[in-house]
N, C-alpha and C. Protein backbone atom coordinates (compact mmCIF):
# COMPACT_ATOMS: atom_id res chain seq x y z
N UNK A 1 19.25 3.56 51.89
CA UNK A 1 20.12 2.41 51.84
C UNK A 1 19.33 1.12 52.01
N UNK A 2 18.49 1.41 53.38
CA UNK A 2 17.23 0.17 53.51
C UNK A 2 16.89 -0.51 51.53
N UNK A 3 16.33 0.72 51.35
CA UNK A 3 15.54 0.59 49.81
C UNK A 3 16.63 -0.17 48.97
N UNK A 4 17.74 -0.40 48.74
CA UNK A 4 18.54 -0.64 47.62
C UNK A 4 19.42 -1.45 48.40
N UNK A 5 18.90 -2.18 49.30
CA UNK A 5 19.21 -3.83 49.94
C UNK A 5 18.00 -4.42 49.60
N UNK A 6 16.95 -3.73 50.11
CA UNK A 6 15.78 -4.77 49.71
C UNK A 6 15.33 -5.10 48.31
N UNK A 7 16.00 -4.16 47.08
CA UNK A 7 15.52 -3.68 45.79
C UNK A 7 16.75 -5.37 45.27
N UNK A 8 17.71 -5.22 45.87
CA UNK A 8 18.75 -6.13 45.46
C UNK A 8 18.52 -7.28 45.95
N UNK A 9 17.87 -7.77 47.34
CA UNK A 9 17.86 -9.16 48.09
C UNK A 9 16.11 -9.60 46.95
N UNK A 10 15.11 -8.76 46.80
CA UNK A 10 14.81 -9.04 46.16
C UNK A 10 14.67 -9.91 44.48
N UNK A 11 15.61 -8.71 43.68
CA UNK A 11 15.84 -9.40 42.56
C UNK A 11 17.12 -10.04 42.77
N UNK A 12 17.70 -10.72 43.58
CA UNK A 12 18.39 -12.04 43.71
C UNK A 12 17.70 -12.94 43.87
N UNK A 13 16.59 -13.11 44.69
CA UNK A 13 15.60 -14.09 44.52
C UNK A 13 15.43 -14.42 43.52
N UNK A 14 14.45 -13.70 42.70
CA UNK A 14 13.66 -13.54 41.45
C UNK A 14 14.77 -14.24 40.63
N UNK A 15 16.14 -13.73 40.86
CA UNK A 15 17.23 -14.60 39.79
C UNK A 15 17.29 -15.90 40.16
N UNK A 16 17.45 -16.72 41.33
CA UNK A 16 17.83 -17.90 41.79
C UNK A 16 16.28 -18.49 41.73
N UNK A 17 15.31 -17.61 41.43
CA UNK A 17 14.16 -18.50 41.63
C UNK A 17 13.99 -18.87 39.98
N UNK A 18 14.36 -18.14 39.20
CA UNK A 18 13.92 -18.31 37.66
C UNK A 18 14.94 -19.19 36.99
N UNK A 19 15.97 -19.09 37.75
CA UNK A 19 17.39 -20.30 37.60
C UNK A 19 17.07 -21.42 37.94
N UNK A 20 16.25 -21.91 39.01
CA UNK A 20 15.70 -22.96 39.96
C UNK A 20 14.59 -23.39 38.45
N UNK A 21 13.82 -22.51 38.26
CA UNK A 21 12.67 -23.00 37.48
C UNK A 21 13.18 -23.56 35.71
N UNK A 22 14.13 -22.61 35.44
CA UNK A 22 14.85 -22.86 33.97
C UNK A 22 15.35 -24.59 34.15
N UNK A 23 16.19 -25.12 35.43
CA UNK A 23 16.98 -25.72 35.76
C UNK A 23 15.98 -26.95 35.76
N UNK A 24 14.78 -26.74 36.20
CA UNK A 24 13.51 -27.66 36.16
C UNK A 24 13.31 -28.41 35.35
N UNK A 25 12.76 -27.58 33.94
CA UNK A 25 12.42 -27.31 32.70
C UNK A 25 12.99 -28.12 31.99
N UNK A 26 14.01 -28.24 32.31
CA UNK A 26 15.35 -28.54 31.37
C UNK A 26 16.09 -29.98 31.63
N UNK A 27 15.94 -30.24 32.74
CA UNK A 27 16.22 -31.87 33.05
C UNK A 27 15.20 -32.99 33.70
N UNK A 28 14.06 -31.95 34.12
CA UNK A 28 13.10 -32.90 34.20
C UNK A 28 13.49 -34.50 34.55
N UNK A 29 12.10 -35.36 34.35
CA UNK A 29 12.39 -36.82 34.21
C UNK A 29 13.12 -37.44 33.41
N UNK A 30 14.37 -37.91 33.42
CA UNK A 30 14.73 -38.75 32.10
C UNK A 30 13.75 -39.73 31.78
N UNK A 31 14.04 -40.09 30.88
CA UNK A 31 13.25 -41.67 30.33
C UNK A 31 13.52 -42.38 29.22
N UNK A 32 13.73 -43.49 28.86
CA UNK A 32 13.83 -44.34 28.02
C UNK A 32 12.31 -44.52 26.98
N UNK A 33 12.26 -44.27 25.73
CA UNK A 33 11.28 -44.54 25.61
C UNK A 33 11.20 -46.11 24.67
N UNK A 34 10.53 -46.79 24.71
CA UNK A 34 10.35 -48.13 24.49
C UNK A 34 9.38 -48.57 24.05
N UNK A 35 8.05 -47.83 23.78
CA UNK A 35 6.81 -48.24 23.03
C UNK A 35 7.18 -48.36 21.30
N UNK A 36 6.79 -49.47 20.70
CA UNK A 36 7.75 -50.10 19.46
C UNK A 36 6.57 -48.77 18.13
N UNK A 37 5.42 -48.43 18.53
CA UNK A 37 5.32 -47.42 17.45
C UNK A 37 5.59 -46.51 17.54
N UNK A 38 5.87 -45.66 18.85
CA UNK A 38 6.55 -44.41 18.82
C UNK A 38 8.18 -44.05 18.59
N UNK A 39 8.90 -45.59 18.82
CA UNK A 39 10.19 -45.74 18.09
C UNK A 39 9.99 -46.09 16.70
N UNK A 40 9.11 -46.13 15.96
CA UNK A 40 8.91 -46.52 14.38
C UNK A 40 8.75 -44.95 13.87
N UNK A 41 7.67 -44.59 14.47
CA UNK A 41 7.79 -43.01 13.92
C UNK A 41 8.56 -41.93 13.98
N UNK A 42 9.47 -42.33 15.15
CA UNK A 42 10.90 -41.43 15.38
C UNK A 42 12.27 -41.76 14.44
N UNK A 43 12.45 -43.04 14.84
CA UNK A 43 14.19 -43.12 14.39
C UNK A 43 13.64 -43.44 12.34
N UNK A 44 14.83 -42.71 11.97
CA UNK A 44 15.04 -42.35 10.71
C UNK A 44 15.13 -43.99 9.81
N UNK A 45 14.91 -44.49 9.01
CA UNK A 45 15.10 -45.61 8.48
C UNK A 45 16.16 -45.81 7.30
N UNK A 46 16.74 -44.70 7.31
CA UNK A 46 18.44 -44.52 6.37
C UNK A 46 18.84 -43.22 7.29
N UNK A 47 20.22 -43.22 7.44
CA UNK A 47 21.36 -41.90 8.06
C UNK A 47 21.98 -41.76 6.45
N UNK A 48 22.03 -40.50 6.33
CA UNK A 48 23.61 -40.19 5.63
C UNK A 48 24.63 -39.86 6.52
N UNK A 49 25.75 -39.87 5.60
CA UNK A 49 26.80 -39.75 5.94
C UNK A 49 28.45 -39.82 5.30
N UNK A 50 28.90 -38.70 4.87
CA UNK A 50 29.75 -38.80 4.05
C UNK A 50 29.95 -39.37 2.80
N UNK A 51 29.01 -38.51 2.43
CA UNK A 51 28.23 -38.62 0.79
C UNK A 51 27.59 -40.23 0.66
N UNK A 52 27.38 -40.78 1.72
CA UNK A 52 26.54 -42.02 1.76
C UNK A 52 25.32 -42.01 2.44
N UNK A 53 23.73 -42.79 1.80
CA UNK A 53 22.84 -42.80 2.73
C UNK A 53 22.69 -44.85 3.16
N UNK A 54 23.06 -45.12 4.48
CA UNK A 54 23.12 -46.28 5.08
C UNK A 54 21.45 -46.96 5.95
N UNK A 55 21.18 -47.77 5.64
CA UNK A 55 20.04 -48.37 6.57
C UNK A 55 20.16 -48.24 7.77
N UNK A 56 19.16 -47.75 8.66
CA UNK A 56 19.61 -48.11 10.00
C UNK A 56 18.99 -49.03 10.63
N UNK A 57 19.84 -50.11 11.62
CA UNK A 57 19.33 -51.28 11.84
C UNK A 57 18.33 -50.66 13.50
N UNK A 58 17.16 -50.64 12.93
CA UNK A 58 16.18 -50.14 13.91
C UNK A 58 16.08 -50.96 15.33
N UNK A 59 16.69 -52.14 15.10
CA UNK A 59 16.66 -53.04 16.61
C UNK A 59 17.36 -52.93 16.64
N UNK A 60 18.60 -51.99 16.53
CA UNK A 60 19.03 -51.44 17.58
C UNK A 60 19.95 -50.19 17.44
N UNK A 61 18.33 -49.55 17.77
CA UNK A 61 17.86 -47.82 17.62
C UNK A 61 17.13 -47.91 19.09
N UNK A 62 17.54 -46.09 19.60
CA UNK A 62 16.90 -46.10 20.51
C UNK A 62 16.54 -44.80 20.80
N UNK A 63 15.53 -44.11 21.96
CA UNK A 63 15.18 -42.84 21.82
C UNK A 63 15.26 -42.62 23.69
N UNK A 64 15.61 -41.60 23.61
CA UNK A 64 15.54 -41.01 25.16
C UNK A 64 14.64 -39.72 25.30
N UNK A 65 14.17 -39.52 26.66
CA UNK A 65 13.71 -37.93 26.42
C UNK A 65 14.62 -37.47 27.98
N UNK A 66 14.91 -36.31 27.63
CA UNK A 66 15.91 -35.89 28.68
C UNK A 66 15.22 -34.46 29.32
N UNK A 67 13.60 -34.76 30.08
CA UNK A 67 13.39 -33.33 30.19
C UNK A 67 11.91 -33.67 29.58
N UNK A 68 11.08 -32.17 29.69
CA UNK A 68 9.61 -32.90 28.85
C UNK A 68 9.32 -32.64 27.28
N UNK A 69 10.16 -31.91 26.58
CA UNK A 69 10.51 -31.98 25.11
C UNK A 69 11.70 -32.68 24.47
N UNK A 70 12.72 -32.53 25.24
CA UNK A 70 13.53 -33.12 24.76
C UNK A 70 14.02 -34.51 24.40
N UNK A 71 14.61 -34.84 23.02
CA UNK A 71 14.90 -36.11 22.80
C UNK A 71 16.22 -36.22 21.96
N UNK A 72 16.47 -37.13 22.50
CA UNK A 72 18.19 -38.13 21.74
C UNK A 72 17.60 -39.21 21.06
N UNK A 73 18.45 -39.20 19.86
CA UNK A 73 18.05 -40.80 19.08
C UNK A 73 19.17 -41.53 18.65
N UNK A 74 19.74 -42.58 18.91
CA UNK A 74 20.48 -42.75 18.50
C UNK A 74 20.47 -44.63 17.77
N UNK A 75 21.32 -44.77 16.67
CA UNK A 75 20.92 -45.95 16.08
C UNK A 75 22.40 -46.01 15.45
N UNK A 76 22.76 -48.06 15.54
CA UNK A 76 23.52 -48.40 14.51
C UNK A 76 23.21 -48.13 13.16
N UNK A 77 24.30 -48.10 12.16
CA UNK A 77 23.56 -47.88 10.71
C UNK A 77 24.79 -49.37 9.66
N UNK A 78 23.92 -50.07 9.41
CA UNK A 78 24.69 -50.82 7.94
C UNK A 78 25.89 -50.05 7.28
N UNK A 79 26.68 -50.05 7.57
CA UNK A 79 28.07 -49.96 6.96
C UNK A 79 28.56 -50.40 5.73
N UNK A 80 27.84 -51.51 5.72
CA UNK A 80 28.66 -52.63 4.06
C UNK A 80 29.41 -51.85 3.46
N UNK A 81 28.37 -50.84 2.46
CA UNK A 81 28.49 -49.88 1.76
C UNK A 81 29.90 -48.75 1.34
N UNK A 82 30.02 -48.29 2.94
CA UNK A 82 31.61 -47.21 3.35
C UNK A 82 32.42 -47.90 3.12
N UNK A 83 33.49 -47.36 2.70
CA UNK A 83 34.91 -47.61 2.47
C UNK A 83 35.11 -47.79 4.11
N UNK A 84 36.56 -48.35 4.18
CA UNK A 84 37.20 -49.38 5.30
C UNK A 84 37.52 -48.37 6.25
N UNK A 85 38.09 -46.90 5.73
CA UNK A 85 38.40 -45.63 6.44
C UNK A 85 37.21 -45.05 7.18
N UNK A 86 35.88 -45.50 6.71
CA UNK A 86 35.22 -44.86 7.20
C UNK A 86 34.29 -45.71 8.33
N UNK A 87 33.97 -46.65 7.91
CA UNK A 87 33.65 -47.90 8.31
C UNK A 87 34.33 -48.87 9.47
N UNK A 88 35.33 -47.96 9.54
CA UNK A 88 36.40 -48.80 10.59
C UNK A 88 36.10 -47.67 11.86
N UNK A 89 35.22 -46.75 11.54
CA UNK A 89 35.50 -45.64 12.42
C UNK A 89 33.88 -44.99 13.45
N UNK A 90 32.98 -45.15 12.06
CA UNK A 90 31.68 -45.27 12.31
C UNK A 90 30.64 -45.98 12.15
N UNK A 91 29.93 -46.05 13.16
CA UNK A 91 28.70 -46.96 13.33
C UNK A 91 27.11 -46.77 13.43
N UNK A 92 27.31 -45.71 13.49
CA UNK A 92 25.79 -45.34 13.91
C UNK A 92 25.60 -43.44 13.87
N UNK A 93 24.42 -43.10 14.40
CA UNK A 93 24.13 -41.75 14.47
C UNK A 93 23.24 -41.74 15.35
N UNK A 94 23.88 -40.39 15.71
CA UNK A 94 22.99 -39.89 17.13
C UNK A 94 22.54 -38.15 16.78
N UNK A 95 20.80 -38.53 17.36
CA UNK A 95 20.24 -37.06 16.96
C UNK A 95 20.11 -36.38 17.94
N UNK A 96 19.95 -35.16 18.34
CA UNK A 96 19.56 -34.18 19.07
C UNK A 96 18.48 -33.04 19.01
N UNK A 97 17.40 -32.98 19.25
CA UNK A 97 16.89 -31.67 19.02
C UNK A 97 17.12 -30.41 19.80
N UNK A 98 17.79 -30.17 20.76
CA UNK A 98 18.09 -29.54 21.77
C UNK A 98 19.58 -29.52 22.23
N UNK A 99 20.71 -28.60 22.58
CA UNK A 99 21.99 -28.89 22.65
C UNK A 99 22.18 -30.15 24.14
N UNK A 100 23.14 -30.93 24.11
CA UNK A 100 23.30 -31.68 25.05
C UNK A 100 24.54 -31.83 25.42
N UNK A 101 25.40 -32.56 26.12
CA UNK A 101 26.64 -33.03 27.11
C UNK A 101 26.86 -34.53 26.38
N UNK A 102 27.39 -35.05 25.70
CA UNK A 102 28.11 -35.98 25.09
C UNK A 102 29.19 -36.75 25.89
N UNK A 103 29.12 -37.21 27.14
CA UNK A 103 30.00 -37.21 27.99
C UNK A 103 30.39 -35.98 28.40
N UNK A 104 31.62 -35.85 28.31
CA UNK A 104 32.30 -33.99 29.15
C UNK A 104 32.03 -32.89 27.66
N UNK A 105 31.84 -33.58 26.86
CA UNK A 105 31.77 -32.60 25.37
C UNK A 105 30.39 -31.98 25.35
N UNK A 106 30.30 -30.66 25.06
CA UNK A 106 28.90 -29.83 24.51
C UNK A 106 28.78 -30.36 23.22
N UNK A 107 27.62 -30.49 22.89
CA UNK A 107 27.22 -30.68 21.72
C UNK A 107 25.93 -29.89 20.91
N UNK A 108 25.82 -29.35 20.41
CA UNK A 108 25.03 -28.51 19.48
C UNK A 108 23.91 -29.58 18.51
N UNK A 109 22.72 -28.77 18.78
CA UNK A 109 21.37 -29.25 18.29
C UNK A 109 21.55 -30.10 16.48
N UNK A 110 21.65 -30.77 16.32
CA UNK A 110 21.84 -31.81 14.96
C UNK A 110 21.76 -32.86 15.01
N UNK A 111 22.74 -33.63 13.94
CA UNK A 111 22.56 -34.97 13.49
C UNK A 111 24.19 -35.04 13.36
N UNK A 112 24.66 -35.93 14.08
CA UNK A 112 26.23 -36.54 13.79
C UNK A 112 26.37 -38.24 13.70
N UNK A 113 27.19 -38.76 13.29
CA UNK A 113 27.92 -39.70 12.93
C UNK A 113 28.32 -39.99 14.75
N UNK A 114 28.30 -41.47 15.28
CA UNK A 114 29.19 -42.02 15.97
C UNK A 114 30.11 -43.31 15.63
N UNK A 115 30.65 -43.33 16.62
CA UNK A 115 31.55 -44.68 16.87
C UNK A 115 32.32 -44.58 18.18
N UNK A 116 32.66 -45.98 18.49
CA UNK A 116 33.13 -46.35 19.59
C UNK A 116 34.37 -46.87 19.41
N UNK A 117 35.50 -46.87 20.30
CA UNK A 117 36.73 -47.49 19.59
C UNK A 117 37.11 -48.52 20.87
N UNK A 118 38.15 -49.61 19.98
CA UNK A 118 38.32 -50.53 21.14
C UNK A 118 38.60 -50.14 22.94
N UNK A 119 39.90 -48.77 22.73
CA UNK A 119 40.24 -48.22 23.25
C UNK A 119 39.90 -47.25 24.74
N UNK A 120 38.23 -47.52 24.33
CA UNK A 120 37.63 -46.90 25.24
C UNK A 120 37.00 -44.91 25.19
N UNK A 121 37.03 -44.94 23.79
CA UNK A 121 36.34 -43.69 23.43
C UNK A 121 35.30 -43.76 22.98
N UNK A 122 34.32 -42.76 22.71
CA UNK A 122 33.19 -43.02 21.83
C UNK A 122 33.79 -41.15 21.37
N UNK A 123 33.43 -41.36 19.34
CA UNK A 123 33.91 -40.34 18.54
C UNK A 123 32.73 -40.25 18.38
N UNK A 124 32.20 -38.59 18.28
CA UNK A 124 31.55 -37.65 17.35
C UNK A 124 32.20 -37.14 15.84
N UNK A 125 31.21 -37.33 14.90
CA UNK A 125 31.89 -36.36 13.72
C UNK A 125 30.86 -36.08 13.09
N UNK A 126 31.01 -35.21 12.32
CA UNK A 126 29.90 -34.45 11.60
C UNK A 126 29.53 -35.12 10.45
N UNK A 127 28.62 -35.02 9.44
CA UNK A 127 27.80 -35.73 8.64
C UNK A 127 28.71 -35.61 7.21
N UNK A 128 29.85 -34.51 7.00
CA UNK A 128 31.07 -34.98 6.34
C UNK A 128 32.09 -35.81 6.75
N UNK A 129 31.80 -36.40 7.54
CA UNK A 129 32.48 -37.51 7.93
C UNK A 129 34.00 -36.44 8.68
N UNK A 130 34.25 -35.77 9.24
CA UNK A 130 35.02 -35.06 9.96
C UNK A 130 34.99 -35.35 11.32
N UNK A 131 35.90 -35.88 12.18
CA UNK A 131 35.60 -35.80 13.58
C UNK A 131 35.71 -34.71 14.64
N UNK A 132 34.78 -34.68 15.07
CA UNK A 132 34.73 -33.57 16.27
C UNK A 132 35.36 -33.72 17.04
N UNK A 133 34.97 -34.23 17.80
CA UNK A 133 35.53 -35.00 19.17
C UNK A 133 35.65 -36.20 19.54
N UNK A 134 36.16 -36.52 20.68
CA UNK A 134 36.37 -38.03 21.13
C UNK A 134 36.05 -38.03 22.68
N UNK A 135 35.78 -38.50 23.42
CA UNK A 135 35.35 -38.46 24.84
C UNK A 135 35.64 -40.19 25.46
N UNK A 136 35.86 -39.92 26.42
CA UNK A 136 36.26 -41.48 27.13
C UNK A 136 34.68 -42.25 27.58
N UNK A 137 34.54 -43.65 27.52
CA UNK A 137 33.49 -44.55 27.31
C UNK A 137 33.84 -44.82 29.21
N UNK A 138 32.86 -45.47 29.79
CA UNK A 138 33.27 -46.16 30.92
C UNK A 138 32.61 -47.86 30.80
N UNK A 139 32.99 -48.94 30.94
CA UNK A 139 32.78 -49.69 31.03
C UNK A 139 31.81 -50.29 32.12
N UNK A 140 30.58 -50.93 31.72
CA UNK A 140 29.88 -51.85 32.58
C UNK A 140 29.72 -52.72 32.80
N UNK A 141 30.59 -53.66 33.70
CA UNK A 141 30.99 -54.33 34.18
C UNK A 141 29.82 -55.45 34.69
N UNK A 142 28.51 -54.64 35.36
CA UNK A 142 27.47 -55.56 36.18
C UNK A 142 26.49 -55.24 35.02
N UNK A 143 26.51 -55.12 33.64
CA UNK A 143 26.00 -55.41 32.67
C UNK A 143 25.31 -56.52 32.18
N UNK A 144 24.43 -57.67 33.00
CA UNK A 144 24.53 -58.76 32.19
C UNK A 144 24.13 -59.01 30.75
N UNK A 145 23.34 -58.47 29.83
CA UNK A 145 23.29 -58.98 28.92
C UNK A 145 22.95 -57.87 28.01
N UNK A 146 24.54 -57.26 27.48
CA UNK A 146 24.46 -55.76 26.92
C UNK A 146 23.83 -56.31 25.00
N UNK A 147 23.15 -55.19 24.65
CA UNK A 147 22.97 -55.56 23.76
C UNK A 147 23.70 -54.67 22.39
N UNK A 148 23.75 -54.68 21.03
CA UNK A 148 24.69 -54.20 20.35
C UNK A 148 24.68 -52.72 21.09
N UNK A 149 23.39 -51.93 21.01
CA UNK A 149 23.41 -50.38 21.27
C UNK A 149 21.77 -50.58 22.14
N UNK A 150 22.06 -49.75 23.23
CA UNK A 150 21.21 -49.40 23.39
C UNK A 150 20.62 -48.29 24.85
N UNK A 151 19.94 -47.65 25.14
CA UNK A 151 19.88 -46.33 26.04
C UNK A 151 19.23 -46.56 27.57
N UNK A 152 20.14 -46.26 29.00
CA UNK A 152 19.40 -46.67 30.08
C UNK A 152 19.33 -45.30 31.18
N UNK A 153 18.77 -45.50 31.70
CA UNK A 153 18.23 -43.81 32.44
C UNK A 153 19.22 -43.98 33.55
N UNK A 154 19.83 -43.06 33.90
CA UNK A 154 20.78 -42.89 35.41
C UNK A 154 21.05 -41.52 35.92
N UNK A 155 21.26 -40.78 36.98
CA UNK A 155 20.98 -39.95 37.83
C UNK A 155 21.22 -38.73 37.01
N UNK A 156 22.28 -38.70 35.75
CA UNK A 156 22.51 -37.10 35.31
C UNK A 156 22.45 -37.31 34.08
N UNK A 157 21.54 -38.03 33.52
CA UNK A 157 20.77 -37.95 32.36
C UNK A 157 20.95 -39.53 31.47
N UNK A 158 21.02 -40.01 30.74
CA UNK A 158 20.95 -41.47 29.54
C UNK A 158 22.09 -42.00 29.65
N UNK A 159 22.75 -43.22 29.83
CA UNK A 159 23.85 -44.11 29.12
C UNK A 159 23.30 -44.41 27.96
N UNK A 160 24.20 -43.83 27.08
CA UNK A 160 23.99 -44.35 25.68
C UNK A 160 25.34 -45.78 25.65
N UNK A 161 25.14 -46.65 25.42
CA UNK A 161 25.62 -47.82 25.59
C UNK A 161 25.96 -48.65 24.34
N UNK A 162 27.16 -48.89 23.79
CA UNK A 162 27.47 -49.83 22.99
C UNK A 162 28.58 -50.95 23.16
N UNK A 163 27.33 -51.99 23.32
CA UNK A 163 27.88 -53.29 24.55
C UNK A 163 27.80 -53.15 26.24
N UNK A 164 29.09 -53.29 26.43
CA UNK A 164 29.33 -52.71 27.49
C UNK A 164 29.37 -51.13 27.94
N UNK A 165 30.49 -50.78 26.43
CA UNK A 165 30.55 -49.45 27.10
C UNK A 165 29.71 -48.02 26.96
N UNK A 166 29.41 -47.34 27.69
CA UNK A 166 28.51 -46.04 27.52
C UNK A 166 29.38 -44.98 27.77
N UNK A 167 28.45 -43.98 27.38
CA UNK A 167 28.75 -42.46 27.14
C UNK A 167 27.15 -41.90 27.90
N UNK A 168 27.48 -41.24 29.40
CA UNK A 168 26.26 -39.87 29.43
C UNK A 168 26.20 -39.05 28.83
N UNK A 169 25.06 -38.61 27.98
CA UNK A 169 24.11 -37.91 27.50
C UNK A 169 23.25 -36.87 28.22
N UNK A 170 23.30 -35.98 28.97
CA UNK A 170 22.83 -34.79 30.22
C UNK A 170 22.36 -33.72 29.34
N UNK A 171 21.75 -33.32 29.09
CA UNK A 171 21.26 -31.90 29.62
C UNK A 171 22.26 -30.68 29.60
N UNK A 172 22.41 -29.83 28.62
CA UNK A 172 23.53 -28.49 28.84
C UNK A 172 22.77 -27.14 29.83
């Protein structure tokens, strides 16, 4: 009986210790990254999107790393182009190489379409222009000088930020 307590207190360790280490791995340091050639070689310089390919306005594009591989990109994109339905709805795109937390929403490793609504949501939709989801924005208030879009590091992973309002970005 000794043997098959210690066989078990053992590999409970070994589990909470490799959970501890996965858990490491995986959220690491956030960070903003901000060096202007390693944001030139990252963010995309056209998005498609619902059978459209749009410019993206690179000032103001931004890149996070959430962890020591992982990265978010996210950028306004020129609209002119979209019809009013679509254009009234989306603004930009956000990348992922790794699945992430979209506010309370999971999100799966790709490339989607955003937007923000007056209302206080920020929408996901897929690159047919379909919406996924919608998730609630929180407002920043001691913001002084928000700019159109852009990404700031805080305790459970990125504010992705448009204007005032943001959406966390964490780690699944």
């Amino acid at each position: 009986m000794k043997t098959i307590f210690k066989t078990l207190l053992v590999a409970a360790a070994f589990i909470v210790f490799a959970n501890l280490n996965a858990f490491a791995q995986t959220t690491g340091p956030f960070e903003t990254i901000d060096d202007k050639e390693q944001l030139d070689a990252m963010v995309p310089r056209s998005f498609y999107f619902a059978g459209l390919s749009g410019l993206t306005q690179r000032r103001n594009s931004a890149v996070a790393r959430l962890g020591e591989k992982r990265y978010v990109l996210a950028g306004l994109v020129d609209v002119s182009g979209y019809s009013t339905d679509i254009s009234g709805v989306y603004e930009g795109f956000f990348i992922t190489d790794s699945p992430v937390k979209f506010g309370a929403k999971k999100l799966k490793i790709g490339a989607y379409g955003i937007g923000f609504s007056k209302s206080g949501m920020a929408r996901v939709f897929d690159l047919s222009g379909k919406q996924l989801f919608q998730t609630p924005t929180t407002k920043d208030e001691e913001l002084k000088r928000p700019r159109p879009l852009m990404m700031q590091v805080e305790a459970k992973g990125i504010r992705l930020y448009k204007g005032k309002d943001y959406v966390v970005i964490s780690p699944r």
